[in-house]
C-alpha atoms as a PDB file:
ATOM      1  CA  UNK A   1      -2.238   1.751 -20.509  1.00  0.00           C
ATOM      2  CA  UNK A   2      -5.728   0.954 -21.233  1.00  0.00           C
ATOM      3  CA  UNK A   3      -5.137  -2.712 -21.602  1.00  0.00           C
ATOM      4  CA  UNK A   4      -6.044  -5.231 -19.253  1.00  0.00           C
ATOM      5  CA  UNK A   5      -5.691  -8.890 -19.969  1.00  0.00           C
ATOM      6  CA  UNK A   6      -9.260 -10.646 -20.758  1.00  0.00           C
ATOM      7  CA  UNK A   7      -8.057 -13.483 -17.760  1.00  0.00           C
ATOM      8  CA  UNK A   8      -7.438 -11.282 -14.970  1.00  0.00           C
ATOM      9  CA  UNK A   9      -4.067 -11.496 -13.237  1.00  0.00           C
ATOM     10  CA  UNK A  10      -3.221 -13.449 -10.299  1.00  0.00           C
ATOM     11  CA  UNK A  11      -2.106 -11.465  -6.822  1.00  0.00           C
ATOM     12  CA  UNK A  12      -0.152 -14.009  -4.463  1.00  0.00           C
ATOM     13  CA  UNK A  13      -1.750 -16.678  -6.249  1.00  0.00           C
ATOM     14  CA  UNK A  14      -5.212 -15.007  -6.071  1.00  0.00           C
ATOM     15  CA  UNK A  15      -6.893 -14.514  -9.613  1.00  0.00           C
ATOM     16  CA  UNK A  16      -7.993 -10.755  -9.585  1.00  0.00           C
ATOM     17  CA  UNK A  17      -9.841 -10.178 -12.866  1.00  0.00           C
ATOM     18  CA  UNK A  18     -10.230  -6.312 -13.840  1.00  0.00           C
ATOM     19  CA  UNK A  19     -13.449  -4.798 -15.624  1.00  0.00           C
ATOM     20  CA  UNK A  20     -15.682  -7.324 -14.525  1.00  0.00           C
ATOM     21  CA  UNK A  21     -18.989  -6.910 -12.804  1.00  0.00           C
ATOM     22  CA  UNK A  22     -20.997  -9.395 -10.862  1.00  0.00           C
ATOM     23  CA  UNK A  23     -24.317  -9.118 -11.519  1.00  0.00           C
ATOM     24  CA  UNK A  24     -26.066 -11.824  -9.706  1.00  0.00           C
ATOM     25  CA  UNK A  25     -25.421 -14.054  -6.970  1.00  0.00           C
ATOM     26  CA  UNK A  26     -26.689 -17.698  -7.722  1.00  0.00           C
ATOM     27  CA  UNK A  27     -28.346 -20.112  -5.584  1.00  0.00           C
ATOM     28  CA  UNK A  28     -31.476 -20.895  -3.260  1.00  0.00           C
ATOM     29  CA  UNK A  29     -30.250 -21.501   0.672  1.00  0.00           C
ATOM     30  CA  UNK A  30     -26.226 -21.287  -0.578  1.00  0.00           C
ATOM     31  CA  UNK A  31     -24.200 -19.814  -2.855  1.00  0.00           C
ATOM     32  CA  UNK A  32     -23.375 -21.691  -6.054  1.00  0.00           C
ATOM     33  CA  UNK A  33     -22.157 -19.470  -8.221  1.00  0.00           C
ATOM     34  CA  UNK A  34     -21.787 -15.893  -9.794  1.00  0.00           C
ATOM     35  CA  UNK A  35     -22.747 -14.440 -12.800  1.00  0.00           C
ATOM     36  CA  UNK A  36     -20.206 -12.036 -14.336  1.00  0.00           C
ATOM     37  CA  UNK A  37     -19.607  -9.574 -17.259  1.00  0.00           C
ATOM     38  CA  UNK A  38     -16.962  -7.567 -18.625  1.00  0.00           C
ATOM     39  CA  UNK A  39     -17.530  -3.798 -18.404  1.00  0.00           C
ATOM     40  CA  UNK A  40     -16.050  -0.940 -20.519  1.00  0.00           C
ATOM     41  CA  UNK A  41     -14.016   1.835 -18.896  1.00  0.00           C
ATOM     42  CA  UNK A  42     -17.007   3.469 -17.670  1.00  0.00           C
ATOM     43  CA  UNK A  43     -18.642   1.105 -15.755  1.00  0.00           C
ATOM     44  CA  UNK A  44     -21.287  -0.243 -18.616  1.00  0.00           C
ATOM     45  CA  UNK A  45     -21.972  -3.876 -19.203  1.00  0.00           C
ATOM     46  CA  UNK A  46     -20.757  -5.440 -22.286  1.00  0.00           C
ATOM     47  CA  UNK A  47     -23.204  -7.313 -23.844  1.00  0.00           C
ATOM     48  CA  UNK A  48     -22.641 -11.104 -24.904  1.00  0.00           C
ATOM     49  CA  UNK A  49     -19.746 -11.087 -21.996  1.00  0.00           C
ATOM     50  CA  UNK A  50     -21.592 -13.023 -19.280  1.00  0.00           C
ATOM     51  CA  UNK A  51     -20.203 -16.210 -17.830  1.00  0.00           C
ATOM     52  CA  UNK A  52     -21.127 -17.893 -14.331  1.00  0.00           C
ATOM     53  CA  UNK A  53     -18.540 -19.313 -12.227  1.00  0.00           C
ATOM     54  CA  UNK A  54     -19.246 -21.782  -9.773  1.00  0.00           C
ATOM     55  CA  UNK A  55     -18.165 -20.759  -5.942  1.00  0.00           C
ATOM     56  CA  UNK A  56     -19.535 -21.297  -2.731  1.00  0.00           C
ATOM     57  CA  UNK A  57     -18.716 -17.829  -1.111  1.00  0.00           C
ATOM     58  CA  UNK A  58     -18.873 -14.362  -2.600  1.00  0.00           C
ATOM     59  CA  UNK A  59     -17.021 -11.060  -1.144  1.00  0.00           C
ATOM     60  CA  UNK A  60     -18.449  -7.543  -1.383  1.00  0.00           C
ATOM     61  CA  UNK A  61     -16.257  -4.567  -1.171  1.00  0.00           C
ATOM     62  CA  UNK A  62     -17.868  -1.198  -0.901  1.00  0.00           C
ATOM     63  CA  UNK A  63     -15.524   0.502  -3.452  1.00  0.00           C
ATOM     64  CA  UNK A  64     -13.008   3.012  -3.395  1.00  0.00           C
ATOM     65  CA  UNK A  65     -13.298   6.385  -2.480  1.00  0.00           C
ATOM     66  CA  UNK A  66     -11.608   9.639  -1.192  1.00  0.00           C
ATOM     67  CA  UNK A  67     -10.466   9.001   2.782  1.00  0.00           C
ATOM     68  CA  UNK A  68     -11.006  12.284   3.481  1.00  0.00           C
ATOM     69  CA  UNK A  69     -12.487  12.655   7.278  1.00  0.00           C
ATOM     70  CA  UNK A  70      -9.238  13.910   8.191  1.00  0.00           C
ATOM     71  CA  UNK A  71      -9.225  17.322   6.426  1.00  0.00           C
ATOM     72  CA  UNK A  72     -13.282  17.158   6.695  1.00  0.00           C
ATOM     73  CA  UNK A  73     -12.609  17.457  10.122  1.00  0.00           C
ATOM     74  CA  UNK A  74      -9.878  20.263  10.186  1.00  0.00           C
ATOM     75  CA  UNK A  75     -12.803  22.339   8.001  1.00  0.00           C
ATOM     76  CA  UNK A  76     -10.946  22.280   4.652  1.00  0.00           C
ATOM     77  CA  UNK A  77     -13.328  23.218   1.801  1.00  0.00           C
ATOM     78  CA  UNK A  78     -14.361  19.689  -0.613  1.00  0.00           C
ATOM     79  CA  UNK A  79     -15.480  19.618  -4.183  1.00  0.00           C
ATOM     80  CA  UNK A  80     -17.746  17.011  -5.551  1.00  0.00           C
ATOM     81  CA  UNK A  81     -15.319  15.721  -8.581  1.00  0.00           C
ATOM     82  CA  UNK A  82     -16.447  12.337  -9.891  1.00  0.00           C
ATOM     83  CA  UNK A  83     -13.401  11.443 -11.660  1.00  0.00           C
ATOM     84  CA  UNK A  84     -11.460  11.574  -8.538  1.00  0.00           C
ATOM     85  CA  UNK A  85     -14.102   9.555  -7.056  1.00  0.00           C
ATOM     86  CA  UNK A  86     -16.317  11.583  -4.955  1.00  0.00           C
ATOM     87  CA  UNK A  87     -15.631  14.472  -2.401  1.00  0.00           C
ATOM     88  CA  UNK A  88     -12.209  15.499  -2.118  1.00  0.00           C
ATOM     89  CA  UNK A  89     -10.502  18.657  -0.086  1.00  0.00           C
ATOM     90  CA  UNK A  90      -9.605  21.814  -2.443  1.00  0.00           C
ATOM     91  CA  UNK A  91      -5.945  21.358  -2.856  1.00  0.00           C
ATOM     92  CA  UNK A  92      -3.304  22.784  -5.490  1.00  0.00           C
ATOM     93  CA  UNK A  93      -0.974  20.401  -7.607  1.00  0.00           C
ATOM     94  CA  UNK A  94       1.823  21.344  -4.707  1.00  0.00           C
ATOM     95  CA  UNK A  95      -0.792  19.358  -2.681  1.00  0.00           C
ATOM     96  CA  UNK A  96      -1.577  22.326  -0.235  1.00  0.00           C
ATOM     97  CA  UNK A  97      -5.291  23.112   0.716  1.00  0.00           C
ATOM     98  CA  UNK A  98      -6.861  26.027   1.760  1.00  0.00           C
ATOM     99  CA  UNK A  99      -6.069  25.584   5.566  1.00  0.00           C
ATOM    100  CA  UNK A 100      -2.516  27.238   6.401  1.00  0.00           C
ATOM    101  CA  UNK A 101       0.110  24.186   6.786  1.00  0.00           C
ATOM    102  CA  UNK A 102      -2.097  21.322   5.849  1.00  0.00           C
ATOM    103  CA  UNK A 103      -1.167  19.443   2.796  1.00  0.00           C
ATOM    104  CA  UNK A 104      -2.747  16.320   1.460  1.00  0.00           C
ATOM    105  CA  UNK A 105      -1.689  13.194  -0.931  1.00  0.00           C
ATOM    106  CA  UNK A 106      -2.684  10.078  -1.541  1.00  0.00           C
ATOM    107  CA  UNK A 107      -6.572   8.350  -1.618  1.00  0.00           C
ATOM    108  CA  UNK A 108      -7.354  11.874   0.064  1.00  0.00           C
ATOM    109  CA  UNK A 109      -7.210  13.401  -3.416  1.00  0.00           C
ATOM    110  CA  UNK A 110      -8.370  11.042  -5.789  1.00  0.00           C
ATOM    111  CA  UNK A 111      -8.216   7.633  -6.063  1.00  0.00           C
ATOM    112  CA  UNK A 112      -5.081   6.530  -8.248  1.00  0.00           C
ATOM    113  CA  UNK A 113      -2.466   3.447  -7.561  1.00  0.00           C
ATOM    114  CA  UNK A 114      -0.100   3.551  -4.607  1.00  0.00           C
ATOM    115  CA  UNK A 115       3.078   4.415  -6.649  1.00  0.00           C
ATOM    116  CA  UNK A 116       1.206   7.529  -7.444  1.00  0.00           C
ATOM    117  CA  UNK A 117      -0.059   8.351  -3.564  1.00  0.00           C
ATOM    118  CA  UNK A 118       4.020   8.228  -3.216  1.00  0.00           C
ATOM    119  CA  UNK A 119       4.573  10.688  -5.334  1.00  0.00           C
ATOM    120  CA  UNK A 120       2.278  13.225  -4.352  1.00  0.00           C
ATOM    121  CA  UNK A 121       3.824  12.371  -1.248  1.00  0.00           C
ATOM    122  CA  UNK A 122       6.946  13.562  -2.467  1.00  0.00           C
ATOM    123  CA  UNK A 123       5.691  16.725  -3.573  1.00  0.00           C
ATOM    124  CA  UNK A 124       3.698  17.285  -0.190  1.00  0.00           C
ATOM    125  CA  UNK A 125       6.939  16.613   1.524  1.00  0.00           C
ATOM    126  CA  UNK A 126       8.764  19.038  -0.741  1.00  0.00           C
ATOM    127  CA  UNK A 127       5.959  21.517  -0.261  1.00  0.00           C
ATOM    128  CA  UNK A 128       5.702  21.513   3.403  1.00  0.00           C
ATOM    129  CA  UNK A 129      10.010  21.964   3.190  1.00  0.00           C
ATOM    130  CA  UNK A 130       9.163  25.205   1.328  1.00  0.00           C
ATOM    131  CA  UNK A 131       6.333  26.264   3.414  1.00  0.00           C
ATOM    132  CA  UNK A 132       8.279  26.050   6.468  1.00  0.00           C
ATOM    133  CA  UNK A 133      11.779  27.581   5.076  1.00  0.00           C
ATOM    134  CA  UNK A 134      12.956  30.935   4.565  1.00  0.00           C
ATOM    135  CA  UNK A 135      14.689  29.648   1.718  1.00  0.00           C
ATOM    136  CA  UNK A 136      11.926  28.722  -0.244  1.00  0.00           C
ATOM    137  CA  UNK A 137      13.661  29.243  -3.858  1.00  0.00           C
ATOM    138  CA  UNK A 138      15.799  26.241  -2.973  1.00  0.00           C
ATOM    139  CA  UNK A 139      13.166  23.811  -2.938  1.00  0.00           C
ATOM    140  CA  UNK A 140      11.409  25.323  -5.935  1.00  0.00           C
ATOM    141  CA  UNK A 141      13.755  23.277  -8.883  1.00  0.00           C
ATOM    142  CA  UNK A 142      13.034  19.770  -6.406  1.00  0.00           C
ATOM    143  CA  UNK A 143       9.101  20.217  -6.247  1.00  0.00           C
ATOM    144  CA  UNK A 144       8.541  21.229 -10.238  1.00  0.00           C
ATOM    145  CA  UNK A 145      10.900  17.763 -10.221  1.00  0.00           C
ATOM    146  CA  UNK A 146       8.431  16.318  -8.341  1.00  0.00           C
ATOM    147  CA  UNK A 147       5.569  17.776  -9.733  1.00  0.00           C
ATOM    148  CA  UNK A 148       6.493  16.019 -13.176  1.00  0.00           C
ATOM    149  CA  UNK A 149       6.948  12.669 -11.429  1.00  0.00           C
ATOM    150  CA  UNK A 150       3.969  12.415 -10.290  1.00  0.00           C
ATOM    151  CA  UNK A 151       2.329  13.801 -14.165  1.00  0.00           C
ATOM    152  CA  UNK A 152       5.513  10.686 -15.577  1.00  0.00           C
ATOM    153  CA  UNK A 153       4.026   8.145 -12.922  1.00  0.00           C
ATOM    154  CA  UNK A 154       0.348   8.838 -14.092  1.00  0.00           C
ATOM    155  CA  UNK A 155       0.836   8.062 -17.172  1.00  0.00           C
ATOM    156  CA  UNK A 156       3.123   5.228 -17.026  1.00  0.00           C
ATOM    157  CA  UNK A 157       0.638   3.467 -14.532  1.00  0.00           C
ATOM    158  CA  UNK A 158      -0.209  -0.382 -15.212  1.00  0.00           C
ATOM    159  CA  UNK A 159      -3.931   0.230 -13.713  1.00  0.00           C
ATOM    160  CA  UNK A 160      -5.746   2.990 -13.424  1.00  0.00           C
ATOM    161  CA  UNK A 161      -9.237   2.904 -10.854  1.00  0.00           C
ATOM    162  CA  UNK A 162     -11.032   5.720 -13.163  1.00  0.00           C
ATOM    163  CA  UNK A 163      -9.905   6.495 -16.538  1.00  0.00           C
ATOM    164  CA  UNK A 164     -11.029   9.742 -16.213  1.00  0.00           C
ATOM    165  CA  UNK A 165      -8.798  10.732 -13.308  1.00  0.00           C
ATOM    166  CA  UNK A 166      -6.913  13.489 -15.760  1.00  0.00           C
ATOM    167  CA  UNK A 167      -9.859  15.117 -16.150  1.00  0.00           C
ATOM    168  CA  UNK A 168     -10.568  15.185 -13.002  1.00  0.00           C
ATOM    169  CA  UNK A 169      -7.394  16.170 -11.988  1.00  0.00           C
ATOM    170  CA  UNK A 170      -8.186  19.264 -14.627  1.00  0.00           C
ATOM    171  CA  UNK A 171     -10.998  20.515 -12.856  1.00  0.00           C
ATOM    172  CA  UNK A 172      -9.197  20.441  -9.458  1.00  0.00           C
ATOM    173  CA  UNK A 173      -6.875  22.693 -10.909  1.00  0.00           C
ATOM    174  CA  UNK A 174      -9.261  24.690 -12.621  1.00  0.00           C
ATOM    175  CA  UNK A 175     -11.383  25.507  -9.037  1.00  0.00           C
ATOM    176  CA  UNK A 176      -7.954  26.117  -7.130  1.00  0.00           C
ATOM    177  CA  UNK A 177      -6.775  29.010 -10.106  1.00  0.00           C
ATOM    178  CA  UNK A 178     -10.397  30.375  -9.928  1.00  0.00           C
ATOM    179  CA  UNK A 179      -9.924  30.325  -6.031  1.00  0.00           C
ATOM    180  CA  UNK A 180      -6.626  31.671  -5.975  1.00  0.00           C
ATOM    181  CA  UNK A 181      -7.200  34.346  -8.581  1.00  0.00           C
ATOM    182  CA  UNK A 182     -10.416  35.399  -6.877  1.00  0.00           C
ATOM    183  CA  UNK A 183      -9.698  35.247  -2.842  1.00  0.00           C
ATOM    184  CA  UNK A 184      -5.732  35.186  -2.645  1.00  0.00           C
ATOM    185  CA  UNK A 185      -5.469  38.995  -2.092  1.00  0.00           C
ATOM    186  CA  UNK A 186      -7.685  38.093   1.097  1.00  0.00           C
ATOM    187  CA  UNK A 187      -5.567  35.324   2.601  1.00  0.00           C
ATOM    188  CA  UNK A 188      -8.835  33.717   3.803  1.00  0.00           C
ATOM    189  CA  UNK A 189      -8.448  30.318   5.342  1.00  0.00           C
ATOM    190  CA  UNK A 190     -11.310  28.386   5.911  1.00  0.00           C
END
């Protein structure tokens, strides 16, 4: 959905108002107010959107992006993807990276809602069951399942963080094929 209602929506009573940006705190020795805008789904300002609402405290969060350190740490390979919201660890869409045996889901790969991060969780699950079996072919029929979910839970999410997150899922893809048709016959890990 690319709908979001113009009042915001209210979280355990706490009014949370989506595609708004604060552009400037107001007052001298306290704050006494805030001057928003609405912003389109790229971030821009909307002109003839500002309003100032009156408040004596503001919070600043410093965003979302990828929680990656993990698998930074383990030396898996990242990609620069701005859709997904910054660096993120090579991975396929069976959520396994280049290491042997690590998998990833979640913030890690993107930033996307929590009903998605269980999905992909899912499908690492599902993936690590086949990596570790000799019976792989039995879990094949469960992960493309699971694979689909998580494509069915993407698109039937309420809110999405970045609008572009398909595309960015795209390219993901794209540098894993171009990796795995170039290097597989090596079995390099990193």
């Amino acid at each position: 959905l690319t709908f979001y209602p113009n009042n915001g929506m209210k979280i355990n009573g706490t009014p949370l108002h989506l595609r708004k940006a604060a552009l400037e705190i107001i007052g001298t020795d306290q704050v006494e107010g805030v001057r928003i805008a609405n912003i389109d789904s790229k971030g821009n300002v909307i002109n003839g959107t500002e309003k100032i609402y009156e408040a004596d405290f503001v919070c600043i969060a410093g965003g979302l992006y990828p929680l990656a350190e993990l698998a930074a740490v383990a030396g898996c390979p990242f990609h620069y993807i701005s859709e997904l919201g910054g660096h993120v660890p090579l991975h396929s869409e069976t959520m396994e990276t280049l290491l042997p045996g690590l998998f990833v889901a979640g913030n890690i790969t993107g930033i996307e809602s929590g009903k998605i991060a269980m999905a992909q969780g899912t499908v690492a699950g599902l993936s690590i069951a086949k990596y570790a079996s000799k019976k792989r072919d039995i879990v094949d029929q469960q992960l493309s399942h699971a694979m689909q979910n998580v494509h069915f839970v993407r698109q039937k999410a309420a809110i999405q963080f970045n609008p572009m997150v398909d595309i960015g899922r795209r390219k993901m893809n794209e540098i894993w094929r171009d990796y795995s048709s170039t290097y597989a016959h090596t079995k390099k890990s990193c």
